[in-house]
PDB file of N, CA and C in Angstrom:
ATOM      1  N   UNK A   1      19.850 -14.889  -9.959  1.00  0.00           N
ATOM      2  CA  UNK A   1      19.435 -15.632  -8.802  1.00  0.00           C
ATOM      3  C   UNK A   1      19.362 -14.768  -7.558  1.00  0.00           C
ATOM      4  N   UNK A   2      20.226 -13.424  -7.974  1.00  0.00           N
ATOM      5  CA  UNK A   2      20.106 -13.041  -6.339  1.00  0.00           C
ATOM      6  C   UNK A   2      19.166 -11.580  -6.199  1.00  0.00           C
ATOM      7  N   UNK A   3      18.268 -11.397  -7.462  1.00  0.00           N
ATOM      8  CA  UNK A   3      17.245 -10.679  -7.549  1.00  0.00           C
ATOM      9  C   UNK A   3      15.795 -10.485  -7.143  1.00  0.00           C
ATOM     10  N   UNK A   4      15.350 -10.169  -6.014  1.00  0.00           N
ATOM     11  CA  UNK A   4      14.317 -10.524  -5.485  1.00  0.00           C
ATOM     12  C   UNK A   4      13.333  -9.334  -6.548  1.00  0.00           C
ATOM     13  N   UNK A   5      12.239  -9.993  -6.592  1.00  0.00           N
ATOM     14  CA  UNK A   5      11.240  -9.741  -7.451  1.00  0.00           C
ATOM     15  C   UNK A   5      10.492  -8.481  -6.298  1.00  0.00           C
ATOM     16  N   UNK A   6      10.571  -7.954  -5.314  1.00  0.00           N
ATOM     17  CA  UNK A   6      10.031  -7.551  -4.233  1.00  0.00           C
ATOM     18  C   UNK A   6      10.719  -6.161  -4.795  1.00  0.00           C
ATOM     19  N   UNK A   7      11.634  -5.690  -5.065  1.00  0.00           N
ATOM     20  CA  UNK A   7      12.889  -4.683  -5.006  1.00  0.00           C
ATOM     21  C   UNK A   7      12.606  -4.407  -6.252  1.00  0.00           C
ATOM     22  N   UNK A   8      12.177  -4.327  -7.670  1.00  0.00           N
ATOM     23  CA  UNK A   8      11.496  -3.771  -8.651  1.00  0.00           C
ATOM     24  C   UNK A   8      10.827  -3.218  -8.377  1.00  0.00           C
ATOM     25  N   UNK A   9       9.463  -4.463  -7.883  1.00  0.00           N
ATOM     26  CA  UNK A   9       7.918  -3.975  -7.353  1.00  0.00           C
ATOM     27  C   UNK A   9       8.232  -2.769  -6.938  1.00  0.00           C
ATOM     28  N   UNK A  10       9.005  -2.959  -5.506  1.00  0.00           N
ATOM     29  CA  UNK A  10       8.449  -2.021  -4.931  1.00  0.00           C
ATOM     30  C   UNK A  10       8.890  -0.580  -5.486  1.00  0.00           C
ATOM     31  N   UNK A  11      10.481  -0.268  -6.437  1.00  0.00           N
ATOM     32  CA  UNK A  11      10.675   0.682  -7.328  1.00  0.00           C
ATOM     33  C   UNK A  11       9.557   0.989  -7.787  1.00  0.00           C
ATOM     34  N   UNK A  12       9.017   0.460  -8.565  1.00  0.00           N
ATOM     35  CA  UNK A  12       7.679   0.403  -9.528  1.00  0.00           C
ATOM     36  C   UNK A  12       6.868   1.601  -8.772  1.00  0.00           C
ATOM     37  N   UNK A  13       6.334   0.529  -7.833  1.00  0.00           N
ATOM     38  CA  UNK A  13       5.185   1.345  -6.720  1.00  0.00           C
ATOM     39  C   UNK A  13       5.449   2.890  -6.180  1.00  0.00           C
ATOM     40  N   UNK A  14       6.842   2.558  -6.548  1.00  0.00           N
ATOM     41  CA  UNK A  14       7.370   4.051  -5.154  1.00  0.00           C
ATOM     42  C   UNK A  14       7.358   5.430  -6.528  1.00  0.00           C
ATOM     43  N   UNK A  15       7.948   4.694  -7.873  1.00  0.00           N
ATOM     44  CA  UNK A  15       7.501   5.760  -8.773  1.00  0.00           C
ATOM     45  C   UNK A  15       6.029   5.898  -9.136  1.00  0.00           C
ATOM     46  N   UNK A  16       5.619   5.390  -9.589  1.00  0.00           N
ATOM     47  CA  UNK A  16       4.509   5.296 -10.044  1.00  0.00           C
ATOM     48  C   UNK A  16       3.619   6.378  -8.692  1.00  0.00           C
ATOM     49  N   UNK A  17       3.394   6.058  -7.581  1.00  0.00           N
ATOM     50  CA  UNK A  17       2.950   6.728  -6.386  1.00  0.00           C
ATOM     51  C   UNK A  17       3.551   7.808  -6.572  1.00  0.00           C
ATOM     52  N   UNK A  18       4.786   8.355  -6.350  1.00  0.00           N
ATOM     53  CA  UNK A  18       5.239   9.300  -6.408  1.00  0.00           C
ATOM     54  C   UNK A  18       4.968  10.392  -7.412  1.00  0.00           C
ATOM     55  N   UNK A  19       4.650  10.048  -8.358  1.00  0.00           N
ATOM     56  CA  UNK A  19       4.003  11.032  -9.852  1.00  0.00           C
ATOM     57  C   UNK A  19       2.711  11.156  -9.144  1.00  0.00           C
ATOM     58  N   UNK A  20       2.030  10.100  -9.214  1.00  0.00           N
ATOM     59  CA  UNK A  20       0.228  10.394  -8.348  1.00  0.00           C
ATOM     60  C   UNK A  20       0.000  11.469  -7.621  1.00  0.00           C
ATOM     61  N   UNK A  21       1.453  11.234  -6.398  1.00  0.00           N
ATOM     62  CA  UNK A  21       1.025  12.589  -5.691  1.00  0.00           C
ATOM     63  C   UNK A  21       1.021  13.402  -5.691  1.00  0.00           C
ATOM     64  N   UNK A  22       2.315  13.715  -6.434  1.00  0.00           N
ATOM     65  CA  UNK A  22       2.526  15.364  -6.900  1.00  0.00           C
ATOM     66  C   UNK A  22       1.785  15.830  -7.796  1.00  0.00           C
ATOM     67  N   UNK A  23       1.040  15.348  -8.628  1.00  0.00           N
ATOM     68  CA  UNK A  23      -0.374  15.081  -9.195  1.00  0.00           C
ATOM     69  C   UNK A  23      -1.550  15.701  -8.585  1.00  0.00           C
ATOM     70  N   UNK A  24      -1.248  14.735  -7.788  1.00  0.00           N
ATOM     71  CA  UNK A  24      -3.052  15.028  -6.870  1.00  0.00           C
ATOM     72  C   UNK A  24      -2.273  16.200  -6.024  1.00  0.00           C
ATOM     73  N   UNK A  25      -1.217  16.428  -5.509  1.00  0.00           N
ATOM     74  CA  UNK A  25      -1.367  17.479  -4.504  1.00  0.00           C
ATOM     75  C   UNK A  25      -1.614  18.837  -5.283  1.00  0.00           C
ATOM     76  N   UNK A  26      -0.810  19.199  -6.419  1.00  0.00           N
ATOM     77  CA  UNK A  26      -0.679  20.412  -7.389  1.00  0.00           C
ATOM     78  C   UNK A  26      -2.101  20.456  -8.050  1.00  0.00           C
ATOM     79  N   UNK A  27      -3.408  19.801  -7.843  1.00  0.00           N
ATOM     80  CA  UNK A  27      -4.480  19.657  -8.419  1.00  0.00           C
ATOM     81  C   UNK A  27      -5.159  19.582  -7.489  1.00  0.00           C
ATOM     82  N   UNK A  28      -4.561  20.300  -6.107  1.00  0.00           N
ATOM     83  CA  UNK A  28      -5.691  19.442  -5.300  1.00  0.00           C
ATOM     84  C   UNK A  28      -7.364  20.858  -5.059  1.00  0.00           C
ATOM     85  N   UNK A  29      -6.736  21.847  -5.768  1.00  0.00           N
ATOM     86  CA  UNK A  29      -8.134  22.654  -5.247  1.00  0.00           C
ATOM     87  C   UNK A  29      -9.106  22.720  -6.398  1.00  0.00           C
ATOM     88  N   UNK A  30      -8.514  21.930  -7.465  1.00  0.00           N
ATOM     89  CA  UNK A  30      -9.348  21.748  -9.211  1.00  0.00           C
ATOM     90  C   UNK A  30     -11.069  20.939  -8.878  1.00  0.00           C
ATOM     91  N   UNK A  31     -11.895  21.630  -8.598  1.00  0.00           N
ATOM     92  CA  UNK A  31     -13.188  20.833  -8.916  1.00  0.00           C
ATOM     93  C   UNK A  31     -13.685  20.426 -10.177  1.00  0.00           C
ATOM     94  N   UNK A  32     -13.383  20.779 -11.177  1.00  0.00           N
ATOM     95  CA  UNK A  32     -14.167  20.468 -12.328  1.00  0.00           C
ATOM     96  C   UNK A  32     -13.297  19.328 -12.608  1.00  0.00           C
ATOM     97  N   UNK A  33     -12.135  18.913 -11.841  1.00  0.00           N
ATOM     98  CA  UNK A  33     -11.092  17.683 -12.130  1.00  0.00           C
ATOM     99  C   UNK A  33     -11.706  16.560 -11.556  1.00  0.00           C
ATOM    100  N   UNK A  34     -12.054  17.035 -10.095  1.00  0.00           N
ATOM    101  CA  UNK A  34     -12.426  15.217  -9.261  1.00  0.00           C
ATOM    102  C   UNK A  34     -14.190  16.008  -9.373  1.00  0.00           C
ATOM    103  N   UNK A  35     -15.015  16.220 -10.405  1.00  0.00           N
ATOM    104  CA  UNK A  35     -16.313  16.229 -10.332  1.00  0.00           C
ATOM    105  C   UNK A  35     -17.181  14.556 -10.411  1.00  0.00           C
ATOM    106  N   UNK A  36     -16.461  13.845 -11.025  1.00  0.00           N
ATOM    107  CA  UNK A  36     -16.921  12.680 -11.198  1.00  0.00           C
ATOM    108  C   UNK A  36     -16.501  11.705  -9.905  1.00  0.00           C
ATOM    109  N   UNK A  37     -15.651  12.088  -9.142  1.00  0.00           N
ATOM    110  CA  UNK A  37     -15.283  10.664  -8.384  1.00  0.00           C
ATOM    111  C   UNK A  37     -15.935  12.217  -6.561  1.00  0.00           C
ATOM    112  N   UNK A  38     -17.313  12.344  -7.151  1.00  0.00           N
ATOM    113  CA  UNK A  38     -17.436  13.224  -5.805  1.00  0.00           C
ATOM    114  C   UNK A  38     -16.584  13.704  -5.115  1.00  0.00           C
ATOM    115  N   UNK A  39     -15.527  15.124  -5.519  1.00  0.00           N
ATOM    116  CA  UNK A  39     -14.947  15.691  -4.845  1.00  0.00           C
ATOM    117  C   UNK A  39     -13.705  15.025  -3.887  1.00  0.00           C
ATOM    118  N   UNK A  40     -13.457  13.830  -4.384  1.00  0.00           N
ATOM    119  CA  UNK A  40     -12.582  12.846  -3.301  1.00  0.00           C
ATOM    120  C   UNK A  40     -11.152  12.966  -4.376  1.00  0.00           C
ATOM    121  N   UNK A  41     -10.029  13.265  -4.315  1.00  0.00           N
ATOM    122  CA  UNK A  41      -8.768  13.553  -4.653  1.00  0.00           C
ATOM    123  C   UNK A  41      -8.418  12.209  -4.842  1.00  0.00           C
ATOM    124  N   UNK A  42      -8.588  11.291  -5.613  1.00  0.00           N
ATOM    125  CA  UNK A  42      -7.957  10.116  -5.937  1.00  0.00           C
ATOM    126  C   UNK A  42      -6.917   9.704  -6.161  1.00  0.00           C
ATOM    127  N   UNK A  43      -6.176  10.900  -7.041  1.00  0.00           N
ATOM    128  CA  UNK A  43      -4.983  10.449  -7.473  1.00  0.00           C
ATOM    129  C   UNK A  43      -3.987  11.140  -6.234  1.00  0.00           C
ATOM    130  N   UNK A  44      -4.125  11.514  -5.076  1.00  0.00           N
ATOM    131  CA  UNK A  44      -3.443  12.170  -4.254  1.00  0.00           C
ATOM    132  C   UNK A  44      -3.582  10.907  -3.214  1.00  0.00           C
ATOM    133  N   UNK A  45      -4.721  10.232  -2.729  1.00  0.00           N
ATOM    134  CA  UNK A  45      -5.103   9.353  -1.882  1.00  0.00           C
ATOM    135  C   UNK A  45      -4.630   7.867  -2.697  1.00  0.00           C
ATOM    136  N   UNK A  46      -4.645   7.631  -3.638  1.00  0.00           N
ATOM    137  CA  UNK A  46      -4.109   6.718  -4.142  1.00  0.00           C
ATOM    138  C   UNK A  46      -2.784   6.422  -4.503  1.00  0.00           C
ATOM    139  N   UNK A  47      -1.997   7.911  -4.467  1.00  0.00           N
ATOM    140  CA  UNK A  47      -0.489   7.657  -5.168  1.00  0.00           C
ATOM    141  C   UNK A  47       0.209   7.207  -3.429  1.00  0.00           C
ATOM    142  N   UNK A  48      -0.371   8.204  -2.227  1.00  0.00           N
ATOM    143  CA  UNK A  48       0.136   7.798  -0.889  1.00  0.00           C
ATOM    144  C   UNK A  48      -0.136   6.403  -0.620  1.00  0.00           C
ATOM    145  N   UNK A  49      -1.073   5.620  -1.351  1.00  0.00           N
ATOM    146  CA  UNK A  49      -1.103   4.047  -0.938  1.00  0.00           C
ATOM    147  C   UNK A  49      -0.458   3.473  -1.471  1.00  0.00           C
ATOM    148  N   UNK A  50       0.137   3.575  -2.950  1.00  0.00           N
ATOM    149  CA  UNK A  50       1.399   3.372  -3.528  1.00  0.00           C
ATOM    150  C   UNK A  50       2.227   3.037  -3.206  1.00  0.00           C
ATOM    151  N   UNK A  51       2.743   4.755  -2.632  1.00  0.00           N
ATOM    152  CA  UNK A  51       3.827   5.209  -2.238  1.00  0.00           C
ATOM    153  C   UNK A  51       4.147   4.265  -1.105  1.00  0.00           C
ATOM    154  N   UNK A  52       3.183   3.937  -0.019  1.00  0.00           N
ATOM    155  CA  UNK A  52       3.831   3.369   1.462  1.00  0.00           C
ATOM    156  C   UNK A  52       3.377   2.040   1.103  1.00  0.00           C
ATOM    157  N   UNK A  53       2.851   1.221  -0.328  1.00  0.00           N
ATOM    158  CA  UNK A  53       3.052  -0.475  -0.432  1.00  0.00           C
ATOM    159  C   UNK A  53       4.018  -0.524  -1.158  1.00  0.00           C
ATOM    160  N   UNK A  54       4.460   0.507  -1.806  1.00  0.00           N
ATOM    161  CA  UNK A  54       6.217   0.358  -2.796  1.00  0.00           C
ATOM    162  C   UNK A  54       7.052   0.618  -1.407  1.00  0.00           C
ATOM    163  N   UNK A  55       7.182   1.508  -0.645  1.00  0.00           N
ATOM    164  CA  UNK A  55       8.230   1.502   0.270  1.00  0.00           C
ATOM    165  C   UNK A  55       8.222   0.161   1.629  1.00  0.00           C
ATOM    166  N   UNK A  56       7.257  -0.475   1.459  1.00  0.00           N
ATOM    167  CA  UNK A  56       7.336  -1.659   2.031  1.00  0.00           C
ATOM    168  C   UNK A  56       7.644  -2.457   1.160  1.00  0.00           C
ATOM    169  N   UNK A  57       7.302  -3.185  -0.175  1.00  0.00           N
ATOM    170  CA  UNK A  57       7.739  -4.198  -0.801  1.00  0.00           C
ATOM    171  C   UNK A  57       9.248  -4.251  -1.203  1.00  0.00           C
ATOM    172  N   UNK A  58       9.978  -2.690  -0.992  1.00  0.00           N
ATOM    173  CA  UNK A  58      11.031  -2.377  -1.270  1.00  0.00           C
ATOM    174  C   UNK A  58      11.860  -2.503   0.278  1.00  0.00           C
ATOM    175  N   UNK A  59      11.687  -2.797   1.096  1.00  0.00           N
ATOM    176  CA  UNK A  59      11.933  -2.589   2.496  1.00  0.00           C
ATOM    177  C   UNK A  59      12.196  -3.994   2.731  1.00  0.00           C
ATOM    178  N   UNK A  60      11.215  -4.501   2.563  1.00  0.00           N
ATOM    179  CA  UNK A  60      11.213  -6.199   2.896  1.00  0.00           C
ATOM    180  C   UNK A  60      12.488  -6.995   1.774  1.00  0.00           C
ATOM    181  N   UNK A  61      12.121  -6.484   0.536  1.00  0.00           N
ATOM    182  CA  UNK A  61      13.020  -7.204  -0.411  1.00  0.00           C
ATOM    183  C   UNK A  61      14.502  -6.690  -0.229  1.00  0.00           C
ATOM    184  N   UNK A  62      14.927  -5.396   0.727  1.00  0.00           N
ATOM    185  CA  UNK A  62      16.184  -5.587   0.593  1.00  0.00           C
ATOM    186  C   UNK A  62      16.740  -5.653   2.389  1.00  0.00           C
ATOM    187  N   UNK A  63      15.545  -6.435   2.961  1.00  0.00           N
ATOM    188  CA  UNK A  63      16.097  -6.749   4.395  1.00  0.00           C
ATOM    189  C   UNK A  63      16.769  -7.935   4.727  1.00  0.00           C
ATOM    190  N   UNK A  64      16.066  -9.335   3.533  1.00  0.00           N
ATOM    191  CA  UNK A  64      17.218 -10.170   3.991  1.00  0.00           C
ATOM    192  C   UNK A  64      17.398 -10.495   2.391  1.00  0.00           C
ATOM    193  N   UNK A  65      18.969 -11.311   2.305  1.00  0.00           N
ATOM    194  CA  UNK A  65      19.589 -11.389   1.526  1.00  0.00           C
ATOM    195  C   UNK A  65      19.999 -12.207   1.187  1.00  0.00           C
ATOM    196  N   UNK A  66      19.609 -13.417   0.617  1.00  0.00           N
ATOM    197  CA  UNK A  66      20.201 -14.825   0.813  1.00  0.00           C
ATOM    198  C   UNK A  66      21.052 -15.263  -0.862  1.00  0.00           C
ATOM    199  N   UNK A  67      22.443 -15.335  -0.282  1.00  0.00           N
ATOM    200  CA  UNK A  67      23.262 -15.265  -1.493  1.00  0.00           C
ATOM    201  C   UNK A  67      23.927 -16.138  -1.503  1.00  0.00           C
ATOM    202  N   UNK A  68      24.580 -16.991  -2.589  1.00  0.00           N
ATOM    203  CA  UNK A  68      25.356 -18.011  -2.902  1.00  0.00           C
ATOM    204  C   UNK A  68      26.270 -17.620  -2.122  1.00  0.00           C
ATOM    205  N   UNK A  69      26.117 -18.201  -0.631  1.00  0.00           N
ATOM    206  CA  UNK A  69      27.531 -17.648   0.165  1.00  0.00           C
ATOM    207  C   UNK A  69      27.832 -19.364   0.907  1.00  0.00           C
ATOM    208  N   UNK A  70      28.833 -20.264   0.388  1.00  0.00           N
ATOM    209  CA  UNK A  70      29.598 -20.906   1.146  1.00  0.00           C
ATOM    210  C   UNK A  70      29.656 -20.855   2.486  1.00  0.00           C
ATOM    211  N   UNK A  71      29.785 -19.711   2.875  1.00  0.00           N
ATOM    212  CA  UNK A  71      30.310 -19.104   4.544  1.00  0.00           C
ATOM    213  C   UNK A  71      29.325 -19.431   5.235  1.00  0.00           C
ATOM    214  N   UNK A  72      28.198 -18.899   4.769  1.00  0.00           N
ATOM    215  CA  UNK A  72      26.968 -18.526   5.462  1.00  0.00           C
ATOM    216  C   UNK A  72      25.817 -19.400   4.533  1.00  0.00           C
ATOM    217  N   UNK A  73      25.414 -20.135   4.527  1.00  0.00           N
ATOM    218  CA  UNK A  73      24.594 -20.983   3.880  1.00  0.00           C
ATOM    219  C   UNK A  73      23.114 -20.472   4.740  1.00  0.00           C
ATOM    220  N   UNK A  74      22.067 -20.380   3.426  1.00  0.00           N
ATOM    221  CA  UNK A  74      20.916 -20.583   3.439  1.00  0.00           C
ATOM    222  C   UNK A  74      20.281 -21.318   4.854  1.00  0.00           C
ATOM    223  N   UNK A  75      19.321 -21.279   5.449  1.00  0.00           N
ATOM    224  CA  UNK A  75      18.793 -21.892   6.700  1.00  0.00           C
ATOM    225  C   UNK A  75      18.695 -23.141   6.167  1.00  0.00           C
ATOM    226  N   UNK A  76      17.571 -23.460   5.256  1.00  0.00           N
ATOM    227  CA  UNK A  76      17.607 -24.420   4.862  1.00  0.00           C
ATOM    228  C   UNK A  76      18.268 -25.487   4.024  1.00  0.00           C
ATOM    229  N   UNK A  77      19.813 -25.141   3.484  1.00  0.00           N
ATOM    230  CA  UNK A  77      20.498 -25.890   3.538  1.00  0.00           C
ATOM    231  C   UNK A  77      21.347 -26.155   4.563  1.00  0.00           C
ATOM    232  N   UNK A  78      21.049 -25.771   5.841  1.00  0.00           N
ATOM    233  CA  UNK A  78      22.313 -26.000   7.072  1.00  0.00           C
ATOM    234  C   UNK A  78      22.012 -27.596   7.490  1.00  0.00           C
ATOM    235  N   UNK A  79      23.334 -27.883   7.692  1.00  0.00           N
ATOM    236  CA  UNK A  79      23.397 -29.404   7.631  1.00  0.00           C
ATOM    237  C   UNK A  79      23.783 -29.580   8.966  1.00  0.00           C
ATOM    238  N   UNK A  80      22.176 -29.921   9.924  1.00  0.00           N
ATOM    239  CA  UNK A  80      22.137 -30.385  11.146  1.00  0.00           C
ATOM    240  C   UNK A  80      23.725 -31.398  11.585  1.00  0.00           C
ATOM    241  N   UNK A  81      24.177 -32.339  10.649  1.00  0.00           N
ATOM    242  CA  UNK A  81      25.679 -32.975  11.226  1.00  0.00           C
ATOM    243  C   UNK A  81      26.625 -32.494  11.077  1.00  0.00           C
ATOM    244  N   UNK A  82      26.717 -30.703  11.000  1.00  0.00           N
ATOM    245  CA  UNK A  82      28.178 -30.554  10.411  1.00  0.00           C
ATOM    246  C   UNK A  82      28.503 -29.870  11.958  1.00  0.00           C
ATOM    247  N   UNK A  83      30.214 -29.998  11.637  1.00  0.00           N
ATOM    248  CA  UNK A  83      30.432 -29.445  12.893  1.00  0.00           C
ATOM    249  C   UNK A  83      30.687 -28.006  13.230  1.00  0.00           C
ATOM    250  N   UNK A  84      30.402 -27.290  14.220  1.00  0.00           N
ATOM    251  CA  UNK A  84      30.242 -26.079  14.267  1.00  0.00           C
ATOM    252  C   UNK A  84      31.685 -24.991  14.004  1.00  0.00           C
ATOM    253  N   UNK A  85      31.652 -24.080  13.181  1.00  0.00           N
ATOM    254  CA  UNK A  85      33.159 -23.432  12.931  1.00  0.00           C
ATOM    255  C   UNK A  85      33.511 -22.774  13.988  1.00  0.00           C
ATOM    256  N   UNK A  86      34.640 -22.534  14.509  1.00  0.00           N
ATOM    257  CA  UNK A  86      35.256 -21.335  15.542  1.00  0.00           C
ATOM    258  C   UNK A  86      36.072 -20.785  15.021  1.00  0.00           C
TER     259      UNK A  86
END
């Protein structure tokens, strides 16, 4: 329950990108490699879009945290009649 699906993803993304680039950068002066996609480095330009939508989906999923906490209840279970703790 307290696994946000965001915090894989964005693992996922951040590896997956991360191989791409070091990929495309260590390949980046190979022409007979990007002859088909006109000279445009794909897997170097594509692993950096990856890379910075995995480090956001990973960013967001571990900024808030909403946990079976008694103490601190969910927004939307806060119960407008209760009385306030001090």
């Amino acid at each position: 329950m307290g696994l946000d699906i965001r915090i894989p993803l964005g693992l996922i993304f951040l590896s997956i990108g991360g191989i791409m680039t070091v990929y495309g950068a260590f390949t980046y002066g190979d022409a007979a490699l990007y002859e088909r996609s006109l000279g445009v480095n794909l897997n170097l330009v594509w692993g950096c879009i990856m890379l910075v939508f995995g480090a956001i989906m990973f960013y967001v999923g571990k900024r808030q945290k909403w946990q079976d906490d008694p103490v601190t209840p969910r927004p939307w279970e806060h119960d407008p009649n209760a009385k306030p703790r001090h």
